[in-house]
C-alpha atoms as a PDB file:
ATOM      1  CA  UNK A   1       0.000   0.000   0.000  1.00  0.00           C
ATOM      2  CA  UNK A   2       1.534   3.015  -1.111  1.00  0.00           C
ATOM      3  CA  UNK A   3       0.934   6.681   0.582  1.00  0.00           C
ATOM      4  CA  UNK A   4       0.699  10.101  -0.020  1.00  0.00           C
ATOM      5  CA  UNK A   5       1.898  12.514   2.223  1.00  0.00           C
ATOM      6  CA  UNK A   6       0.831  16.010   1.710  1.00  0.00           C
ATOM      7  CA  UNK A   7       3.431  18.376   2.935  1.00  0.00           C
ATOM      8  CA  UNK A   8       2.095  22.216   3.932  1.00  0.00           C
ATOM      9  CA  UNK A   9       4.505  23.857   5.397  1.00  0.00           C
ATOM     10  CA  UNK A  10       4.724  27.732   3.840  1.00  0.00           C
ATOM     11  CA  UNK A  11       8.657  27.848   4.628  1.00  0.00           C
ATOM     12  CA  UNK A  12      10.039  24.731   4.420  1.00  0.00           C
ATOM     13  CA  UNK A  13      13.817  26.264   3.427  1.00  0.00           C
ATOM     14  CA  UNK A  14      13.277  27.181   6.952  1.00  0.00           C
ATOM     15  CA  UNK A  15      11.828  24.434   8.729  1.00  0.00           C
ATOM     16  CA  UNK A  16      13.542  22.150  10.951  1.00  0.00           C
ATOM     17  CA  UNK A  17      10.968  19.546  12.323  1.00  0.00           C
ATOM     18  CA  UNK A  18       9.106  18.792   8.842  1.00  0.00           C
ATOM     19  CA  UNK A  19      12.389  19.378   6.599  1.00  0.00           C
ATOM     20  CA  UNK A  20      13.931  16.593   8.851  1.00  0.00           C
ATOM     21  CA  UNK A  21      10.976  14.710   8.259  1.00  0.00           C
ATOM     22  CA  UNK A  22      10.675  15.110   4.653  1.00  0.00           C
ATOM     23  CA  UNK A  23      14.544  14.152   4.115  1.00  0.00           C
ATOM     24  CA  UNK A  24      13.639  11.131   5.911  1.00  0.00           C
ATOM     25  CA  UNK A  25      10.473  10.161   3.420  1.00  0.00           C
ATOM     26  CA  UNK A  26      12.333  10.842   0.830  1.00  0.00           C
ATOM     27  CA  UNK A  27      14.580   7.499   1.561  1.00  0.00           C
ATOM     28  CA  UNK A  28      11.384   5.634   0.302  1.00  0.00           C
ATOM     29  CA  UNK A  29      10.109   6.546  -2.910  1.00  0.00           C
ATOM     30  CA  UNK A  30       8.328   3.293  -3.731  1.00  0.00           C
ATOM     31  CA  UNK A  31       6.103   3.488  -0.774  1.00  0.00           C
ATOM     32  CA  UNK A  32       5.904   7.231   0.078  1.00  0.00           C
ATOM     33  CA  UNK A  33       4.889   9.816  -2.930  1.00  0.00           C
ATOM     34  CA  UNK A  34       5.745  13.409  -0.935  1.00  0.00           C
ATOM     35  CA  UNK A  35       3.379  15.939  -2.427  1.00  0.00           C
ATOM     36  CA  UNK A  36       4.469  20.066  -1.013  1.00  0.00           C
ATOM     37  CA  UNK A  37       0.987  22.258  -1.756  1.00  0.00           C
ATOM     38  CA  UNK A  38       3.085  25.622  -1.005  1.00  0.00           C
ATOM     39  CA  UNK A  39       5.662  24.336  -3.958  1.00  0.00           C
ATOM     40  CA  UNK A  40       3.114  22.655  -6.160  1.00  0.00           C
ATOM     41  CA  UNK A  41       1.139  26.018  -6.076  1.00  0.00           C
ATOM     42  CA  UNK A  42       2.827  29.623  -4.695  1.00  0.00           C
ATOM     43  CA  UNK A  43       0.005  31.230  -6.834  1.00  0.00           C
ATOM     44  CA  UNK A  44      -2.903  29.317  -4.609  1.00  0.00           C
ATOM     45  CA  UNK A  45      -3.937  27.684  -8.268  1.00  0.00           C
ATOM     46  CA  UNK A  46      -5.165  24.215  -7.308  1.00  0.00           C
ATOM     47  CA  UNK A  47      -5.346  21.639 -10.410  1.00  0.00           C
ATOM     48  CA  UNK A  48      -8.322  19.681  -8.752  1.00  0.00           C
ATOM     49  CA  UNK A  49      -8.017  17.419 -11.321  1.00  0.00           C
ATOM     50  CA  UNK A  50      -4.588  16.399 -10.604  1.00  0.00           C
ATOM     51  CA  UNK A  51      -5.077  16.487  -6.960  1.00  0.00           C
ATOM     52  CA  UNK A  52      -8.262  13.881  -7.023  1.00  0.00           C
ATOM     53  CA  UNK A  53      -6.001  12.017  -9.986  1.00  0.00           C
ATOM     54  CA  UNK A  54      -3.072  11.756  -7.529  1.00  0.00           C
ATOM     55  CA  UNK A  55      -5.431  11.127  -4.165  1.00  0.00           C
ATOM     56  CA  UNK A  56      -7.170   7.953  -6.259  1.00  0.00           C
ATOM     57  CA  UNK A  57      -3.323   5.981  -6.505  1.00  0.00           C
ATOM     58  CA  UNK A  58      -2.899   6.185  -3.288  1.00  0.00           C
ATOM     59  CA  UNK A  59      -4.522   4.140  -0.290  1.00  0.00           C
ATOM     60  CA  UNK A  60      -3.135   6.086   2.447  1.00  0.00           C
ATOM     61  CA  UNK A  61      -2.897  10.031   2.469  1.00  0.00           C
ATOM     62  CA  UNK A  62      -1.113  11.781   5.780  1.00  0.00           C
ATOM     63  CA  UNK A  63      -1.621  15.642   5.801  1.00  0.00           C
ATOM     64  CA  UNK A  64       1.576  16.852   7.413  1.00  0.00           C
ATOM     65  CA  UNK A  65       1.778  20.610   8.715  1.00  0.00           C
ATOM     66  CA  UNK A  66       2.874  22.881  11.355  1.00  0.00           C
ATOM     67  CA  UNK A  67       0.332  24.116  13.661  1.00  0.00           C
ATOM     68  CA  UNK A  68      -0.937  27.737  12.736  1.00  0.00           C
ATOM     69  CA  UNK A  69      -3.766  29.280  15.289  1.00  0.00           C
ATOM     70  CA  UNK A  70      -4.758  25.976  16.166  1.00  0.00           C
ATOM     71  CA  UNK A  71      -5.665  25.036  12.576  1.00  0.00           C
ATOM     72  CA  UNK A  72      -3.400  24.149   9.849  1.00  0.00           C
ATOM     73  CA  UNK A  73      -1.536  26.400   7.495  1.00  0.00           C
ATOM     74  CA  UNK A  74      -4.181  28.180   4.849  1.00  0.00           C
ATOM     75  CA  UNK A  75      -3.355  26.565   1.490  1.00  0.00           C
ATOM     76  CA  UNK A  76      -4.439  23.414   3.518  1.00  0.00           C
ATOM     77  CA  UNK A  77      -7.792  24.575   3.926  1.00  0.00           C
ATOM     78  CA  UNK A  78      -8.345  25.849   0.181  1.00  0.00           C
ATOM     79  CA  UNK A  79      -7.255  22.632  -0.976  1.00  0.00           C
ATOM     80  CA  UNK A  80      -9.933  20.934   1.240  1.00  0.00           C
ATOM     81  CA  UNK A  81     -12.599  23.460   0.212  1.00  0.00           C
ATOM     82  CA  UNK A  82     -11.787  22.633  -4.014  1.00  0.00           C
ATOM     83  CA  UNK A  83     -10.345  19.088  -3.864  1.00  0.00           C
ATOM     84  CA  UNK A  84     -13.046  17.383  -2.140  1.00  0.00           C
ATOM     85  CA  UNK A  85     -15.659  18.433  -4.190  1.00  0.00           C
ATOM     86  CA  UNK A  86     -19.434  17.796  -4.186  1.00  0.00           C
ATOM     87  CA  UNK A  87     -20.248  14.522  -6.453  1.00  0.00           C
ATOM     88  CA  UNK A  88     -16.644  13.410  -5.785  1.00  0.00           C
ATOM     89  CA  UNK A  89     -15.686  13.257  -2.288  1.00  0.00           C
ATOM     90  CA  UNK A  90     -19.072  13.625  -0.539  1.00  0.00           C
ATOM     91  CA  UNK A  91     -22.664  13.604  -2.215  1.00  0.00           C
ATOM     92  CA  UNK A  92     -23.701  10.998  -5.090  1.00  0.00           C
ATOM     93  CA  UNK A  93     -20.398   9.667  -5.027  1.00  0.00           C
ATOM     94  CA  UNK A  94     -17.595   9.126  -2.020  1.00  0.00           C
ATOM     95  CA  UNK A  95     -14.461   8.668  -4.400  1.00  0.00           C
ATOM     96  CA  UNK A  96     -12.192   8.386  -1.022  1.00  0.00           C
ATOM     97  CA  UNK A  97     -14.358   5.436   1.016  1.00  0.00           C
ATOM     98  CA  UNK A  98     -11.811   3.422   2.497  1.00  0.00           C
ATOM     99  CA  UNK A  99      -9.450   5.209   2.265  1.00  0.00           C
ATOM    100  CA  UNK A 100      -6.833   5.823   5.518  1.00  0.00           C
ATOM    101  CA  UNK A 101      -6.269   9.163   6.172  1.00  0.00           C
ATOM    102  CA  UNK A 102      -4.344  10.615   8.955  1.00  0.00           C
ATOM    103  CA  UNK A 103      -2.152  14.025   9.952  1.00  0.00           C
ATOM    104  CA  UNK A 104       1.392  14.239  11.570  1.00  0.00           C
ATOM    105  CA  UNK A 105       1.444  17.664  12.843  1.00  0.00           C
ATOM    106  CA  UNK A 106       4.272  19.670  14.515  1.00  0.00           C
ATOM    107  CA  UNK A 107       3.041  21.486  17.581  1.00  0.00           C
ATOM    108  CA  UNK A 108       5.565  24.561  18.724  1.00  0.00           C
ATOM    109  CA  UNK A 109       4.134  24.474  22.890  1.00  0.00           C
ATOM    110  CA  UNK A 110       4.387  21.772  25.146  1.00  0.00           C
ATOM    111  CA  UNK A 111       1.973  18.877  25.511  1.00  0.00           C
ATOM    112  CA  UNK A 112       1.239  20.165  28.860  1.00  0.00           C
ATOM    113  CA  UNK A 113      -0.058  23.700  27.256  1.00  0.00           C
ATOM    114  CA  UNK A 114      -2.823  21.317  25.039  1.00  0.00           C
ATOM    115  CA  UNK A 115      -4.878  20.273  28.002  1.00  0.00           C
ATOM    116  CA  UNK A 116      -8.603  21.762  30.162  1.00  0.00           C
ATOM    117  CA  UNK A 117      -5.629  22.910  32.585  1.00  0.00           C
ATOM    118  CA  UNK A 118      -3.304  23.469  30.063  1.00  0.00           C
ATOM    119  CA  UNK A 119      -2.466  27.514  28.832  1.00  0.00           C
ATOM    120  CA  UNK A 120      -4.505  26.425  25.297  1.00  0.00           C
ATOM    121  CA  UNK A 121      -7.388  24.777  27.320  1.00  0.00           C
ATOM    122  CA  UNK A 122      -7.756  22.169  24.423  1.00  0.00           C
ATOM    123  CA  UNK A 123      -6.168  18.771  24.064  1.00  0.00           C
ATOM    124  CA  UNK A 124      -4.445  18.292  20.401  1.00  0.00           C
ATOM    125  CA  UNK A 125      -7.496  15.920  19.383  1.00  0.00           C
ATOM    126  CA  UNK A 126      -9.986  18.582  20.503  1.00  0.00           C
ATOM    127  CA  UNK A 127      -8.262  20.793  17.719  1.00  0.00           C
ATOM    128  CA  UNK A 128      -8.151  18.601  15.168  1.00  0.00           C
ATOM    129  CA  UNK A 129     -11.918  17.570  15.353  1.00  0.00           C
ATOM    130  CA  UNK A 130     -12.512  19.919  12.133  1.00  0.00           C
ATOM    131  CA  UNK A 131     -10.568  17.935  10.279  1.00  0.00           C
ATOM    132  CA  UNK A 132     -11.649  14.157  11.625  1.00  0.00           C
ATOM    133  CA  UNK A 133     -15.155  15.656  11.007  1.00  0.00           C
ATOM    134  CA  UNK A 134     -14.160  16.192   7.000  1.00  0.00           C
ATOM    135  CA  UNK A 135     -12.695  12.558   7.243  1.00  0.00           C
ATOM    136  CA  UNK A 136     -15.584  11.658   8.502  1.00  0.00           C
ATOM    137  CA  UNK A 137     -18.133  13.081   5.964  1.00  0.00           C
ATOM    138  CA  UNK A 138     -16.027  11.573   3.073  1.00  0.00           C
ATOM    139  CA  UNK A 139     -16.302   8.015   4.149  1.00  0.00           C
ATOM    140  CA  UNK A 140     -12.778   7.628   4.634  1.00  0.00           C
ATOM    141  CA  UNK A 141     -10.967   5.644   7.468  1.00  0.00           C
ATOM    142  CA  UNK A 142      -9.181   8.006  10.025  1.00  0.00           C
ATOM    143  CA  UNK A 143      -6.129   6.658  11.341  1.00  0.00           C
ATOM    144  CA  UNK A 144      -4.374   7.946  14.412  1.00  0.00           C
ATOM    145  CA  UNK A 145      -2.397  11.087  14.220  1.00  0.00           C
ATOM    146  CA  UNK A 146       1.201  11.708  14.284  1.00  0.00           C
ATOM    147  CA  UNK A 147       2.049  14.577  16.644  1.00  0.00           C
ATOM    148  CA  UNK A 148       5.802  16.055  17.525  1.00  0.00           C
ATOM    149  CA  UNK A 149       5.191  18.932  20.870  1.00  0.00           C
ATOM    150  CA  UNK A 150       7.914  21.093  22.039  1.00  0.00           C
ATOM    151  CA  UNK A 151       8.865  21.733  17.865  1.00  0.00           C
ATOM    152  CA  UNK A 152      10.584  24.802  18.441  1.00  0.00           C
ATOM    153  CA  UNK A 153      14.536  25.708  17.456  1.00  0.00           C
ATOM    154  CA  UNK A 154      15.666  24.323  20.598  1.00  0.00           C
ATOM    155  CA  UNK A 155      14.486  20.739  20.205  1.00  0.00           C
ATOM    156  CA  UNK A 156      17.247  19.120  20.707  1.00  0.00           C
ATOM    157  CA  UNK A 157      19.036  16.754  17.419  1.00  0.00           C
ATOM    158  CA  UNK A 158      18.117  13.409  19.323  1.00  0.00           C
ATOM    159  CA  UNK A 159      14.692  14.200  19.682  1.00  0.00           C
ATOM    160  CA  UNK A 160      14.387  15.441  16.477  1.00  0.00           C
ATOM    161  CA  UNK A 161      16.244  11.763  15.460  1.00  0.00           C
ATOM    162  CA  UNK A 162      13.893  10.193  17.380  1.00  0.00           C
ATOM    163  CA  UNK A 163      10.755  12.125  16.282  1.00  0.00           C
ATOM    164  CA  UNK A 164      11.371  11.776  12.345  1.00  0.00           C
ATOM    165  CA  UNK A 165      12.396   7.749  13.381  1.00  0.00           C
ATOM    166  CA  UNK A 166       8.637   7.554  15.261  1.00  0.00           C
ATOM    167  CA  UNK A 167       7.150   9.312  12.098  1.00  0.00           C
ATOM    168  CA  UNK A 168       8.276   6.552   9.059  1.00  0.00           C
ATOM    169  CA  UNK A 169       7.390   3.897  11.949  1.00  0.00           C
ATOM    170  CA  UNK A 170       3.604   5.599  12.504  1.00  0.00           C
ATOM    171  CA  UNK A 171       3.953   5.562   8.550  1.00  0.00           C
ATOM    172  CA  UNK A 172       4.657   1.916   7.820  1.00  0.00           C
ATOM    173  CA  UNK A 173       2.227   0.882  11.024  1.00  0.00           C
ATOM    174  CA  UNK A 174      -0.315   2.021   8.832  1.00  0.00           C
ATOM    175  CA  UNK A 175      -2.531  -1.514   8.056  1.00  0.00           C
END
């Protein structure tokens, strides 16, 4: 079973967590196809037809992004709103049932902070009920997220090691 990750990250020159992570999916191009919306499209031009072409080879599709005001970065959310169109991905037709689709996010604050007694006051899979809810309403299988805390500049190299070794084994767990 092959799978897509969708990288949105708006910076990735500058990233550390998800450029560490993308090097690593790279090592497996027969079983990972990495797909970068902000490099794919810097004019915000989505060929739905390519994306629902490229979604259909693939049995498992991982959305991979920093965390941005508790939602993901914005591209993400256009490509939602024109990708999974009516009569394709929700309607007459649910082109995505069975799918397994799942998100790896990099969160900058502790895990502590994403807690009722945390600063936040919301747990990670409080936040990301928005877009279980969409994986819901297309028929598709969610899997269980990926999520790196504490993905700030001073993360130190062996948890960053250790994070992008926990991400290709949350990959390849995938049944």
């Amino acid at each position: 079973m092959k799978t897509l990750v969708i990288l949105v990250h708006p910076d990735m020159e500058n990233s550390r967590i998800n450029k560490s992570w993308k090097e690593e999916l790279e090592k497996y191009p027969d079983k990972i196809t990495i797909h970068e919306l902000y490099k794919e499209y810097p004019d915000w031009n989505i060929d739905i037809k390519k994306e629902q072409e490229l979604i259909l080879k693939h049995d498992n599709i991982i959305f991979e992004f920093p965390l941005y005001w508790y939602s993901s970065p914005p591209i993400l959310k256009k490509w939602l709103d024109d990708v999974l169109s009516f009569n394709w991905a929700y309607g007459n037709e649910y082109r995505l049932k069975g799918k397994n689709i799942g998100f790896a996010v990099s969160v900058g604050g502790p895990e502590t902070e994403y807690s009722k007694t945390g600063y936040v006051k919301f747990s990670m899979n409080e936040i990301l009920i928005p877009f279980e809810a969409t994986v819901e309403y297309i028929k598709a299988n969610l899997i269980s997220h990926y999520i790196l805390f504490d993905a700030t500049e001073s993360l130190s190299k062996e948890k960053l090691l250790e994070s992008t070794k926990n991400y290709i084994k949350h990959i390849f767990s995938i049944k």
